[in-house]
C-alpha atoms as a PDB file:
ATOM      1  CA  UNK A   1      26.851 -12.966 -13.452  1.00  0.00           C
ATOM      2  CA  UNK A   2      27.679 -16.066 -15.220  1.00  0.00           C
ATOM      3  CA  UNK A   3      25.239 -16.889 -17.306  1.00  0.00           C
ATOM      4  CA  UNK A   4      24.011 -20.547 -17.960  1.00  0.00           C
ATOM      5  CA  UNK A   5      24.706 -23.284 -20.625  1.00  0.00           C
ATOM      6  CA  UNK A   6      22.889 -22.249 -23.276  1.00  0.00           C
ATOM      7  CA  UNK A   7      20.487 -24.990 -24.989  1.00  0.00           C
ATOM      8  CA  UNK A   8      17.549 -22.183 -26.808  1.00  0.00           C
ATOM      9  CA  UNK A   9      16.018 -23.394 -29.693  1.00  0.00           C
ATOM     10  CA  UNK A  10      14.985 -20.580 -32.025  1.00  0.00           C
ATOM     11  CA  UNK A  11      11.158 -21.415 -30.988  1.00  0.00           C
ATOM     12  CA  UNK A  12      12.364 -21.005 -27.367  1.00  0.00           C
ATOM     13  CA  UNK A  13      15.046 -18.617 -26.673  1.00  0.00           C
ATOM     14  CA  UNK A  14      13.418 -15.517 -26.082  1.00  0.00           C
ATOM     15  CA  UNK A  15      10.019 -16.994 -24.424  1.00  0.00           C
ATOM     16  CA  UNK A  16      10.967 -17.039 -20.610  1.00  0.00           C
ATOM     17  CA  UNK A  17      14.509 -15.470 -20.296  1.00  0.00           C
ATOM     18  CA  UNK A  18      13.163 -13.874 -16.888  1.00  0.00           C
ATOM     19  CA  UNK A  19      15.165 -15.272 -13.324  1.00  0.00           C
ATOM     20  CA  UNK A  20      17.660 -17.120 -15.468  1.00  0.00           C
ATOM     21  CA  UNK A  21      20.257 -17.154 -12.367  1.00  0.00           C
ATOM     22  CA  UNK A  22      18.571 -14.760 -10.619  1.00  0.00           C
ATOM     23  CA  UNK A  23      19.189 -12.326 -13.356  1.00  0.00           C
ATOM     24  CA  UNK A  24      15.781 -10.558 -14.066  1.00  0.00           C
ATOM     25  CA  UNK A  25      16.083  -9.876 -18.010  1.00  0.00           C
ATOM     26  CA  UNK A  26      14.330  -7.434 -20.009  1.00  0.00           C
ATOM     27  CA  UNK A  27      10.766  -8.781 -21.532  1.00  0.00           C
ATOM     28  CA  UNK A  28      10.489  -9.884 -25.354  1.00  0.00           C
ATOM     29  CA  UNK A  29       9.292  -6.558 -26.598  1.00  0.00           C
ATOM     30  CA  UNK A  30      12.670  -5.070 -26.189  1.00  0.00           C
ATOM     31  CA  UNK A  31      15.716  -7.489 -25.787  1.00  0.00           C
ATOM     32  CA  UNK A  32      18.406  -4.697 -24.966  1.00  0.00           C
ATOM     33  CA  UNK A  33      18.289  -1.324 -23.227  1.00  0.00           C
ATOM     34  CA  UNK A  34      20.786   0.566 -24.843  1.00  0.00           C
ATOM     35  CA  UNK A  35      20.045   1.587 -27.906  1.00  0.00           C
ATOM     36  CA  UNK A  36      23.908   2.550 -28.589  1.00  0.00           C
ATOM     37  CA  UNK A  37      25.201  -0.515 -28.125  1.00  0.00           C
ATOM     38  CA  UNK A  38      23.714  -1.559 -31.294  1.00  0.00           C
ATOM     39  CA  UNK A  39      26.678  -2.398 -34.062  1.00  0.00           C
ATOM     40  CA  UNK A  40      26.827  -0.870 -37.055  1.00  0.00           C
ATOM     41  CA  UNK A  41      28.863  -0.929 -39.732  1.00  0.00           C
ATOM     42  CA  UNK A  42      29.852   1.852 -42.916  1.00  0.00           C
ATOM     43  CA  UNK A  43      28.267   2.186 -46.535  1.00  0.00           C
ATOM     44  CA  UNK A  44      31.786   2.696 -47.892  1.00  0.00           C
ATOM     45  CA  UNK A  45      30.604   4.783 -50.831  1.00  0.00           C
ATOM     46  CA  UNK A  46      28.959   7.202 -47.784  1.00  0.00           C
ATOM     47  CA  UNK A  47      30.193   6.132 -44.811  1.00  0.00           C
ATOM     48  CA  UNK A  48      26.383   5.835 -43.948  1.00  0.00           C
ATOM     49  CA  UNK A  49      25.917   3.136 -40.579  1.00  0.00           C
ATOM     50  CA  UNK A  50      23.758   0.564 -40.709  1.00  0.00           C
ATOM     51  CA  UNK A  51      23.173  -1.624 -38.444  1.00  0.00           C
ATOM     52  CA  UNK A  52      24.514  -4.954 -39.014  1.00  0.00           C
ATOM     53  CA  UNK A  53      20.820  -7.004 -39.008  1.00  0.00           C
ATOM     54  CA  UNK A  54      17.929  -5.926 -40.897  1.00  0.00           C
ATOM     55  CA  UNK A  55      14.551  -6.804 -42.486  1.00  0.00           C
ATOM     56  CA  UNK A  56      13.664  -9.264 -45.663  1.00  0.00           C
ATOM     57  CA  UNK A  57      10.635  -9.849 -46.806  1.00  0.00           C
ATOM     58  CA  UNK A  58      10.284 -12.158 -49.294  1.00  0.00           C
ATOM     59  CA  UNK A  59       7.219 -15.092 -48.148  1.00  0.00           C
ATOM     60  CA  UNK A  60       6.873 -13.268 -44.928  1.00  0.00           C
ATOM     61  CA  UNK A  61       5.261 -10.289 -45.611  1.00  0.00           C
ATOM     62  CA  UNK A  62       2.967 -11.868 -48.777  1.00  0.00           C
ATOM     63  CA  UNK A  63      -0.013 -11.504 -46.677  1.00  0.00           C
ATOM     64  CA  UNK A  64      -2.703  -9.163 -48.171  1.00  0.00           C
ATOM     65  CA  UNK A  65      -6.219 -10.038 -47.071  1.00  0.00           C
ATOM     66  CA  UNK A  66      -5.109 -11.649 -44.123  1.00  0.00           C
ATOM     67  CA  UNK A  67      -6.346  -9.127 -40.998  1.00  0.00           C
ATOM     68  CA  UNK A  68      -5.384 -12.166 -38.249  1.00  0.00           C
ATOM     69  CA  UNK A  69      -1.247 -12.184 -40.051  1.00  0.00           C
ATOM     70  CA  UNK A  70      -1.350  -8.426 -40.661  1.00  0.00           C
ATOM     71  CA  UNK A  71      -2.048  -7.556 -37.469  1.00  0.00           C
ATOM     72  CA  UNK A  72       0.813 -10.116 -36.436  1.00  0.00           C
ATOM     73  CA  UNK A  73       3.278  -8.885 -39.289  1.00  0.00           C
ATOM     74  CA  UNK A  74       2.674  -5.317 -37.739  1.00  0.00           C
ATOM     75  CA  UNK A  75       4.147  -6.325 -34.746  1.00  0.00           C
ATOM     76  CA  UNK A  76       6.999  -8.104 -36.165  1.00  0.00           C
ATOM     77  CA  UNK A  77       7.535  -4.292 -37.762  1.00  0.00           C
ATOM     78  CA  UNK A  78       7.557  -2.557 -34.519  1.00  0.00           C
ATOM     79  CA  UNK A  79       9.990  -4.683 -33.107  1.00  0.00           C
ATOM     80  CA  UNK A  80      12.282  -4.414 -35.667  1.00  0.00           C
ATOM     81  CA  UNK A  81      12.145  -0.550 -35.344  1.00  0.00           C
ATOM     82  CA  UNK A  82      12.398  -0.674 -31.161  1.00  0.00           C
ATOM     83  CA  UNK A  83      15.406  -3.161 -31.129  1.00  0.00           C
ATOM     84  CA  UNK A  84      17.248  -0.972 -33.309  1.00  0.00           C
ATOM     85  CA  UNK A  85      16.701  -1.614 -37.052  1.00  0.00           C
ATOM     86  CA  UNK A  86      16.175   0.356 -39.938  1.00  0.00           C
ATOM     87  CA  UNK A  87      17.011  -1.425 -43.343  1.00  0.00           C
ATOM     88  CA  UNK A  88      13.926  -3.580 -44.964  1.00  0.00           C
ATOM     89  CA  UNK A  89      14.675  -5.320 -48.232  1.00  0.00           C
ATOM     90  CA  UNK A  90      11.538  -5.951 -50.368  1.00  0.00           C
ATOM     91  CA  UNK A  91      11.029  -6.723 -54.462  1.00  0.00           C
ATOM     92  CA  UNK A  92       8.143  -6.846 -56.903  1.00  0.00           C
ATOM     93  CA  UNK A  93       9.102 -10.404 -56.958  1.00  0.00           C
ATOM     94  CA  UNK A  94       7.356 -10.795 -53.642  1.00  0.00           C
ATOM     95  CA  UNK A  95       3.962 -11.321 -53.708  1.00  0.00           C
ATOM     96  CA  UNK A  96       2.084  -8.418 -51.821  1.00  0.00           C
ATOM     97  CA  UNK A  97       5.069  -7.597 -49.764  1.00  0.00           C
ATOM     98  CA  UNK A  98       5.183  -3.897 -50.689  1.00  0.00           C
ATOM     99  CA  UNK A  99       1.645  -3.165 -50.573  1.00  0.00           C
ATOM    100  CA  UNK A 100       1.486  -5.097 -46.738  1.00  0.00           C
ATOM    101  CA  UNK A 101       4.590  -3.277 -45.961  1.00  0.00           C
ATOM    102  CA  UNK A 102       3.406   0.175 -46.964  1.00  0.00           C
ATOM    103  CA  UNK A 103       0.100  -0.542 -45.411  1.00  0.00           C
ATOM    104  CA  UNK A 104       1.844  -1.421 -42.037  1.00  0.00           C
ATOM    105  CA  UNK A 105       4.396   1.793 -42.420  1.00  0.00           C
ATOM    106  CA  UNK A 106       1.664   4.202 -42.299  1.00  0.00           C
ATOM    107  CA  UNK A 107       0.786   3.412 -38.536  1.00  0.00           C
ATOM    108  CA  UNK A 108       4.607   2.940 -37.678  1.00  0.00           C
ATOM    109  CA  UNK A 109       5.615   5.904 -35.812  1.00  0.00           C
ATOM    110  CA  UNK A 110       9.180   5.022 -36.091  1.00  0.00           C
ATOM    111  CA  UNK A 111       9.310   5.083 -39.818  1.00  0.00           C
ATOM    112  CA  UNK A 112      11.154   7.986 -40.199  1.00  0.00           C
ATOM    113  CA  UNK A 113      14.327   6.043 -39.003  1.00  0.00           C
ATOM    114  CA  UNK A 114      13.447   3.708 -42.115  1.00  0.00           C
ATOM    115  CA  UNK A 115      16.212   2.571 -44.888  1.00  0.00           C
ATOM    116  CA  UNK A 116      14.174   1.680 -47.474  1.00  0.00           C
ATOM    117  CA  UNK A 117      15.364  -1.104 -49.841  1.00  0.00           C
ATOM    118  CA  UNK A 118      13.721  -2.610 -53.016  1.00  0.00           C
ATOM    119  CA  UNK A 119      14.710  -4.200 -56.554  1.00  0.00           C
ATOM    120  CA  UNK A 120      13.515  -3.393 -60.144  1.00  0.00           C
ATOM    121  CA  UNK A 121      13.016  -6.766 -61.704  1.00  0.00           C
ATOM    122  CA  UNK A 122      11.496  -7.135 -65.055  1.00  0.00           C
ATOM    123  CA  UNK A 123      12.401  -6.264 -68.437  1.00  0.00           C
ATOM    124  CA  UNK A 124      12.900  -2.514 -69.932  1.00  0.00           C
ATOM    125  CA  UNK A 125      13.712   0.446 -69.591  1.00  0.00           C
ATOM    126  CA  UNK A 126      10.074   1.945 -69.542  1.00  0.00           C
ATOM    127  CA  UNK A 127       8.514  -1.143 -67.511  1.00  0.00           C
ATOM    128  CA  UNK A 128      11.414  -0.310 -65.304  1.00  0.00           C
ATOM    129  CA  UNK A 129      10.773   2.637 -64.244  1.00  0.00           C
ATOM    130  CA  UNK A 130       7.096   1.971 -64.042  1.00  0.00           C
ATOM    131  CA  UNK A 131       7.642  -0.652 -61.901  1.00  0.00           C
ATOM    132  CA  UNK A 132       9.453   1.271 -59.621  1.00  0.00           C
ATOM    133  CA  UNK A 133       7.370   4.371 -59.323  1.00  0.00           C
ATOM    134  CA  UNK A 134       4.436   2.294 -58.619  1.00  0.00           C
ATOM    135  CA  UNK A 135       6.857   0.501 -55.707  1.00  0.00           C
ATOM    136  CA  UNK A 136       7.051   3.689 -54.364  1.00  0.00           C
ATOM    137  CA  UNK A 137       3.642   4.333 -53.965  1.00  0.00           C
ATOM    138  CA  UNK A 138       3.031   0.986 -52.608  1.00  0.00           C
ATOM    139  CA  UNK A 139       5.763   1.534 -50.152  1.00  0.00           C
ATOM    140  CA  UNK A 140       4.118   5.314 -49.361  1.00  0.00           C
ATOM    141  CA  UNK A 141       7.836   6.797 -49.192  1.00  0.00           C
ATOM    142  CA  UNK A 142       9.079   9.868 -51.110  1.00  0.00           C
ATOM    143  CA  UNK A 143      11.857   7.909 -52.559  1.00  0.00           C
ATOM    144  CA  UNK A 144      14.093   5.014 -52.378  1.00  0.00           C
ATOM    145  CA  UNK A 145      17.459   4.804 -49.946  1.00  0.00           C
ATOM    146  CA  UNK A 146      18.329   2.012 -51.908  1.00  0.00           C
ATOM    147  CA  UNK A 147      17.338   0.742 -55.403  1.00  0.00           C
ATOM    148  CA  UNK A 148      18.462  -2.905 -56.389  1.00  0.00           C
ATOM    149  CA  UNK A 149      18.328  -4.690 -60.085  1.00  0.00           C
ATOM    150  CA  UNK A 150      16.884  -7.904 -58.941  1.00  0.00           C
ATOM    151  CA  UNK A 151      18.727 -11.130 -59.958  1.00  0.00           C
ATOM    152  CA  UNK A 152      20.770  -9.567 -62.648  1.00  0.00           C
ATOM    153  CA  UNK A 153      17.428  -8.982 -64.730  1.00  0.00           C
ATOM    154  CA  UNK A 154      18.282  -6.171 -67.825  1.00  0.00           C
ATOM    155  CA  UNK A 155      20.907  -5.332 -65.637  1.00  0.00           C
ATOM    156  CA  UNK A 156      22.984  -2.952 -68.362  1.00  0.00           C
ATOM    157  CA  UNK A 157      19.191  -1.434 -69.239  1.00  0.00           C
ATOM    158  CA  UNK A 158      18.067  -0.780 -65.400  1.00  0.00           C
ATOM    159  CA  UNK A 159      21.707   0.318 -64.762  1.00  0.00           C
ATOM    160  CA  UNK A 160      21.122   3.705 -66.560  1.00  0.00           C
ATOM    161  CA  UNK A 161      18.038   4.677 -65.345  1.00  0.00           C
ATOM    162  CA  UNK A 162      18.949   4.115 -62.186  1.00  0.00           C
ATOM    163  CA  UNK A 163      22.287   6.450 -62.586  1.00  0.00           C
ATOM    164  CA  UNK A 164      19.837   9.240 -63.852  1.00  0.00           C
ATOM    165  CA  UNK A 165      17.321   8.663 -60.742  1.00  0.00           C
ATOM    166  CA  UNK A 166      20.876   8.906 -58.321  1.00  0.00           C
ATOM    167  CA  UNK A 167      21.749  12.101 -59.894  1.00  0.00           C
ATOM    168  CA  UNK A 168      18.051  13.756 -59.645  1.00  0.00           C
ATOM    169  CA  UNK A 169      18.408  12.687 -55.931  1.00  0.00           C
ATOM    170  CA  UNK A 170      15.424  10.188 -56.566  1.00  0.00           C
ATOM    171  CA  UNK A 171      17.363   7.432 -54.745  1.00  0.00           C
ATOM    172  CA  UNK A 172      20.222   7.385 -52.644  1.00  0.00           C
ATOM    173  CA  UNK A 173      22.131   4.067 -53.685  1.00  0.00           C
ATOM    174  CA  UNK A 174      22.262   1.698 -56.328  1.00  0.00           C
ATOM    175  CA  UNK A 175      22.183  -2.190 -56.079  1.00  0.00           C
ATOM    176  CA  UNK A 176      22.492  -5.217 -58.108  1.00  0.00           C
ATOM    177  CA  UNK A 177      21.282  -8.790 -56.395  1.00  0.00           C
ATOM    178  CA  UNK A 178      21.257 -12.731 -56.573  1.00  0.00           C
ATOM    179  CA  UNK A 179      20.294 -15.179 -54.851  1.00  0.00           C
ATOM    180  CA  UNK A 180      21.665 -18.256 -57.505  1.00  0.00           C
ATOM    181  CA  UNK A 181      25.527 -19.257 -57.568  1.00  0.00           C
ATOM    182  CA  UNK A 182      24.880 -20.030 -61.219  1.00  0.00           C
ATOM    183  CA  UNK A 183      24.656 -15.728 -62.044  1.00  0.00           C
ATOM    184  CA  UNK A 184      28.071 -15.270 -59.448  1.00  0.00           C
ATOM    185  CA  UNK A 185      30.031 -15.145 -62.950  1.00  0.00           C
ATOM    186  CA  UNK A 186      28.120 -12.534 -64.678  1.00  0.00           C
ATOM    187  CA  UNK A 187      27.904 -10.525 -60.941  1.00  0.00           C
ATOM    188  CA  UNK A 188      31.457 -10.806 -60.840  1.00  0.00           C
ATOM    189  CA  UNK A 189      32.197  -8.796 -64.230  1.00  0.00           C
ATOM    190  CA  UNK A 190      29.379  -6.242 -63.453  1.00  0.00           C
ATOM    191  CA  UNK A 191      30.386  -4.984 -60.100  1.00  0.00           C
ATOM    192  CA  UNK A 192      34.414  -5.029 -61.778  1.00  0.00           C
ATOM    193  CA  UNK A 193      33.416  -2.799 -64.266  1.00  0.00           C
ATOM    194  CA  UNK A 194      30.746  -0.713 -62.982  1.00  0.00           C
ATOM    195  CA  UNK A 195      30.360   1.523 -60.189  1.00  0.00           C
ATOM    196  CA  UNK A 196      27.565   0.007 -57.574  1.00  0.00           C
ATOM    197  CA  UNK A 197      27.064   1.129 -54.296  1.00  0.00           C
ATOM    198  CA  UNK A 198      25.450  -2.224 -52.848  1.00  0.00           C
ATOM    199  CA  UNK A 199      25.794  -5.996 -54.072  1.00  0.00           C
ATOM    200  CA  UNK A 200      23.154  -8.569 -52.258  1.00  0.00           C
ATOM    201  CA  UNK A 201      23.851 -12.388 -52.262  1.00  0.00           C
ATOM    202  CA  UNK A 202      23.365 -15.412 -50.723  1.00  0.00           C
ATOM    203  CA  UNK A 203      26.010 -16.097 -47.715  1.00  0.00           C
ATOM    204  CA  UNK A 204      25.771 -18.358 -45.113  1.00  0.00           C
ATOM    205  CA  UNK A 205      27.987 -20.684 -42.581  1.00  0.00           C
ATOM    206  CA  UNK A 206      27.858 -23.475 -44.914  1.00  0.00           C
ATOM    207  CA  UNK A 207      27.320 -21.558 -48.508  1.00  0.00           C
ATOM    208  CA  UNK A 208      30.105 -19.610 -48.281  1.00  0.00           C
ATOM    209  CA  UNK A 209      31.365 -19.706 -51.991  1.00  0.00           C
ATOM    210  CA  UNK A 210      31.312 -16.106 -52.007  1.00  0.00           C
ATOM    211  CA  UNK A 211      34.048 -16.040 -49.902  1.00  0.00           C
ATOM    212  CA  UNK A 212      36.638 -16.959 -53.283  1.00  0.00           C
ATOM    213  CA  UNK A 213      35.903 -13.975 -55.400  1.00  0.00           C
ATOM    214  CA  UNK A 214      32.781 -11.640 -54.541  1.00  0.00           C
ATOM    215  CA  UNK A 215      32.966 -10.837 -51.271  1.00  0.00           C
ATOM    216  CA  UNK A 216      36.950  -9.789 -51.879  1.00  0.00           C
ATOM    217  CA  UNK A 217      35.785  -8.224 -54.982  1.00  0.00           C
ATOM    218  CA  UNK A 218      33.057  -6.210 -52.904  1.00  0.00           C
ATOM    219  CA  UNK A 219      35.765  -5.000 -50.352  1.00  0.00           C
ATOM    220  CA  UNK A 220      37.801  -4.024 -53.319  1.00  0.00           C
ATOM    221  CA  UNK A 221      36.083  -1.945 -54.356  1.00  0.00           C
ATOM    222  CA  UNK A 222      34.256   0.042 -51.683  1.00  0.00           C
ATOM    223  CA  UNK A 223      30.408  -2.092 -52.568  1.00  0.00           C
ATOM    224  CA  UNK A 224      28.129  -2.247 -49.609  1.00  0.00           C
ATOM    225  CA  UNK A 225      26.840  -6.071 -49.133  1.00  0.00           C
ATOM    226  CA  UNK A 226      23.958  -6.881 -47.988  1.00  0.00           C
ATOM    227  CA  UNK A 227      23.328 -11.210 -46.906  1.00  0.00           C
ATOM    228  CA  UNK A 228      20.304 -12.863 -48.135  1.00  0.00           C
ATOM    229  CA  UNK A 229      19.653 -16.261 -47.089  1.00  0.00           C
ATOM    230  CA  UNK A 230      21.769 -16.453 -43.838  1.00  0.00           C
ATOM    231  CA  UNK A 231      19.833 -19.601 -42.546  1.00  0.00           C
ATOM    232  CA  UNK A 232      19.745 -20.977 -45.907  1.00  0.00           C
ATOM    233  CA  UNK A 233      16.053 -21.379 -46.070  1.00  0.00           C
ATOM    234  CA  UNK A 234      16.239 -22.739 -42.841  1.00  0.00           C
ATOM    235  CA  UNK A 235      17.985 -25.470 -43.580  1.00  0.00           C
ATOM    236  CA  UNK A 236      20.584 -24.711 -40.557  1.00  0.00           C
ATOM    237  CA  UNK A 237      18.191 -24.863 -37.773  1.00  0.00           C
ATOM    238  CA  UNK A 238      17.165 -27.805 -39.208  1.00  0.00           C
ATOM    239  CA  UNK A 239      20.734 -29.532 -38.853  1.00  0.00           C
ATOM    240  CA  UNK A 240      21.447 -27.851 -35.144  1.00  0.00           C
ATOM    241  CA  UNK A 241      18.407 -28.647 -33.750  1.00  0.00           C
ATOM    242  CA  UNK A 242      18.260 -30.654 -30.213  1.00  0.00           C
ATOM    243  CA  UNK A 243      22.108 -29.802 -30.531  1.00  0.00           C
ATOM    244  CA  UNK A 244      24.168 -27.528 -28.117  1.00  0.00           C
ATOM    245  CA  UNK A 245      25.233 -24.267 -28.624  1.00  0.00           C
ATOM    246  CA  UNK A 246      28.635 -24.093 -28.006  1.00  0.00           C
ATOM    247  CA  UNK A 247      29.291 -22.701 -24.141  1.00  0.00           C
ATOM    248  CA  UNK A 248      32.524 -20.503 -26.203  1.00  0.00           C
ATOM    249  CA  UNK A 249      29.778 -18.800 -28.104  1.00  0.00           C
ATOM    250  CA  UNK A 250      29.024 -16.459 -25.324  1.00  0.00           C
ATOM    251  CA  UNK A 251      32.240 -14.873 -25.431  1.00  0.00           C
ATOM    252  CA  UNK A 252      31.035 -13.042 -28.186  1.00  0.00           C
ATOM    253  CA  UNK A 253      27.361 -12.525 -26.666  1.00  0.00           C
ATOM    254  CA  UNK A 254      25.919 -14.798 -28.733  1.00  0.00           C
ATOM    255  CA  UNK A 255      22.392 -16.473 -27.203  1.00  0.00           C
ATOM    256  CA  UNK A 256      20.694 -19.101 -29.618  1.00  0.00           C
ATOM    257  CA  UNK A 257      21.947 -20.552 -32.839  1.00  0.00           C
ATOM    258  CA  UNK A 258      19.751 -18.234 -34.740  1.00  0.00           C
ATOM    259  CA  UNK A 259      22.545 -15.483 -33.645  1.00  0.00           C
ATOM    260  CA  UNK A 260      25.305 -17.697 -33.919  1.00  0.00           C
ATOM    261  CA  UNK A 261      24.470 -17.779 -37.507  1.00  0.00           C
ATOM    262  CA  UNK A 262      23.824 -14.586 -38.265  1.00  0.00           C
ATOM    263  CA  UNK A 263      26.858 -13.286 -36.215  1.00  0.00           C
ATOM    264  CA  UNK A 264      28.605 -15.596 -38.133  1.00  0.00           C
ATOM    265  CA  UNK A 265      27.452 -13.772 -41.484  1.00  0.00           C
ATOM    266  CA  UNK A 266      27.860 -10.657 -40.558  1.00  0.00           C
ATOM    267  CA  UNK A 267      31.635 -10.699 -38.984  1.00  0.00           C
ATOM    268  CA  UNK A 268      33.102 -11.325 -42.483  1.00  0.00           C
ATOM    269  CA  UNK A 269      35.205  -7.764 -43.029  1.00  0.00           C
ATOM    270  CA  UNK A 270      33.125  -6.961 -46.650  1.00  0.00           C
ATOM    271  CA  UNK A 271      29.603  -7.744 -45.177  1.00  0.00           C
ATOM    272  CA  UNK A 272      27.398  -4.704 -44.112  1.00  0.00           C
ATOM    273  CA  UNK A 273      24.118  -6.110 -42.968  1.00  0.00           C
ATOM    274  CA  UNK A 274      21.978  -9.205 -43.396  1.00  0.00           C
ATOM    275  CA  UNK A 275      18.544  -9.177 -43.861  1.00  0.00           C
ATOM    276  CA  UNK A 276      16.631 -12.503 -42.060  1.00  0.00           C
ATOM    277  CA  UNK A 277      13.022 -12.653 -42.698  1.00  0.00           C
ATOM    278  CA  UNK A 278      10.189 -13.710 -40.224  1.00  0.00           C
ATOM    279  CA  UNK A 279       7.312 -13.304 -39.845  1.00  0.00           C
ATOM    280  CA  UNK A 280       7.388 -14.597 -35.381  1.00  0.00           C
ATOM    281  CA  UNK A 281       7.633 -12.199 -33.142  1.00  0.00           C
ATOM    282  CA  UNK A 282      10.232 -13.615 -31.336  1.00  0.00           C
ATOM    283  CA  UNK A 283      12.205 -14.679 -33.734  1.00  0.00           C
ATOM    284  CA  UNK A 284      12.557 -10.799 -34.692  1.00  0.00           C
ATOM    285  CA  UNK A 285      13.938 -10.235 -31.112  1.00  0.00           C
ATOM    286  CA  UNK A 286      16.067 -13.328 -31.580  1.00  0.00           C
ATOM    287  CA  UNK A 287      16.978 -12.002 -34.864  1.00  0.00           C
ATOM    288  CA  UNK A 288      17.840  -8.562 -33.503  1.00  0.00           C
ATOM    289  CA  UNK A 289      19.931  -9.621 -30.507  1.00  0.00           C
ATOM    290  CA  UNK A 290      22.661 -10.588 -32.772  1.00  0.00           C
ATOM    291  CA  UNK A 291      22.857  -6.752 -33.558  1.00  0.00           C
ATOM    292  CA  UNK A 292      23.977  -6.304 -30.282  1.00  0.00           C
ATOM    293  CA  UNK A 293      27.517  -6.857 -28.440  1.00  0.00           C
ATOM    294  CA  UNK A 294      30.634  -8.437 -29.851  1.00  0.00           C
ATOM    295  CA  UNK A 295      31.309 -10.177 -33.170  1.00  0.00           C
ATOM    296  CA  UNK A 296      33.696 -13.119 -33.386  1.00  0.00           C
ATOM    297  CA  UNK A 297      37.049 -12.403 -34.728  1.00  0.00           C
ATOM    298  CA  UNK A 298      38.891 -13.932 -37.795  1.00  0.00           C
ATOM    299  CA  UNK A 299      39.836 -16.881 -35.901  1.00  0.00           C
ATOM    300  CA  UNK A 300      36.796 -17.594 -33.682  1.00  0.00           C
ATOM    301  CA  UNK A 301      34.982 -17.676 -37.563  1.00  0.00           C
ATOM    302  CA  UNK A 302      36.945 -20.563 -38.251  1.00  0.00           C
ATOM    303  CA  UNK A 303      35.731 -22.329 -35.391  1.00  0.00           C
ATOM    304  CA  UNK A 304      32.466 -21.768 -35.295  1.00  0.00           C
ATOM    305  CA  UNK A 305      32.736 -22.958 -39.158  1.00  0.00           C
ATOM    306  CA  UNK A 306      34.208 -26.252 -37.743  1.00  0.00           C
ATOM    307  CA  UNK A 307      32.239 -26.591 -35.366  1.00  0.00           C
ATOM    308  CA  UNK A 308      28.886 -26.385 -36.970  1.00  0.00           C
ATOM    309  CA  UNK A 309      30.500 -28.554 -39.796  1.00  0.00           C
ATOM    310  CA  UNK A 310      30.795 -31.063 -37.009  1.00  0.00           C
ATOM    311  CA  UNK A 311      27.712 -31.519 -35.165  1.00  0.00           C
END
């Protein structure tokens, strides 16, 4: 079936995709069938999958008090977990994120496929590991897949305690995140000369500094990365919209610009996931269909890069 020129929006694409040609298409709630057609990719210090899109939280889930956006935000959750995903990214440095989040995870019944992700991000090794104990309780989980130091913040400090929790099997992996190209110097020289299992950063179609030295760097030396920012703030639907999606951008199953972008992100060899935040239903779905299908090759990269650099 040959499907039509695509013209979505991210506030359309996934509202009436039902008799496009003909073709009836599977309702909002759950984009894709096939659960096993979902791509992953490897935590090279495991060789752990994860799928390729997963959950932020930072703004979006700051909602405590709110029963009208909690009721909403517990949707959003469930249809992360039915189209497929399982790693959420959340941080002190977020509001009421973890409490909403934890709140919302004791009615989920597919938490157990959870990946849990948070930061430690203040200064200390005590207030450290207060911090994070009292994350885990907000979060209502036995213990942390993943434990980040959060912008760099007492990185050498956190760094220990968080090699001691590792060892006593309190946590799985250990991170180290920014979100500012003004800290990629200092990242740089901690993930050369210490042993980290994930790096997070800020990568994008158009921010794609990274590209010189981390993300090499990352692939180096076997670090798991995980994309913040992928639609830097927004600021790429802003510039693509009322303009086409490219009719080439099917080839590689890709729906609405929202995917383009994020397929975009996540096709670079060293990336393992990126984590999108929303707090719309359907942009989750939208969000979650670029977990599905092909990814665009080294070459088609370069011109989607051109071409968005064009419109």
């Amino acid at each position: 079936m040959k499907k039509t020129d695509i013209h979505f929006d991210r506030r359309r694409v996934l509202k009436t995709m039902a008799g496009i040609g003909g073709l009836m298409i599977l309702p909002p709630t759950r984009l894709f069938a096939e659960p096993a057609t979902i791509i992953k990719k490897a935590i090279p210090a495991s060789g752990e999958l994860l799928p390729v899109i997963g959950m932020g939280t930072s703004r979006t889930f700051d909602s405590s008090g709110d029963p009208k956006q909690l009721q909403n935000l517990a949707k959003v959750l469930k249809l992360f977990f039915s189209n497929g995903g399982t790693m959420i990214d959340s941080s002190p440095m977020y509001g009421s994120s973890e409490e909403v989040l934890g709140q919302l995870l004791k009615t989920e019944t597919k938490k157990s496929e959870l990946f849990s992700a948070t930061k430690v991000w203040t200064s200390g090794k005590e207030s450290g590991i207060r911090q994070m104990e009292n994350s885990r309780q907000l979060w209502g989980v036995p213990g942390f897949d993943l434990m980040q130091i959060h912008n760099l913040v007492d990185w050498q400090v956190h760094l220990e305690t968080l090699k001691a929790m590792k060892a006593a099997d309190k946590i799985r992996y250990i991170g180290i995140t920014t979100s500012h190209g003004r800290d990629h110097d200092e990242l740089y020289q901690a993930l050369k000369q210490h042993a980290f299992d994930f790096v997070q950063l800020s990568y994008n179609i158009v921010d794609r500094e990274v590209e010189q030295r981390l993300l090499p760097l990352a692939r180096e030396r076997g670090i798991a990365v995980i994309v913040n920012r992928p639609f830097a703030r927004g600021s790429l639907f802003r510039k693509s919209k009322g303009k086409r999606l490219p009719e080439w951008a099917k080839e590689f199953d890709c729906h609405s610009w929202g995917q383009f972008f994020l397929k975009y992100t996540v096709s670079h060899p060293a990336v393992t996931c990126a984590i999108p935040a929303t707090s719309k239903t359907h942009h989750m779905v939208d969000n979650m269909g670029a977990c599905h299908g092909a990814l665009p090759d080294a070459k088609t990269r370069l011109k989607m890069a051109q071409y968005f650099k064009q419109i």
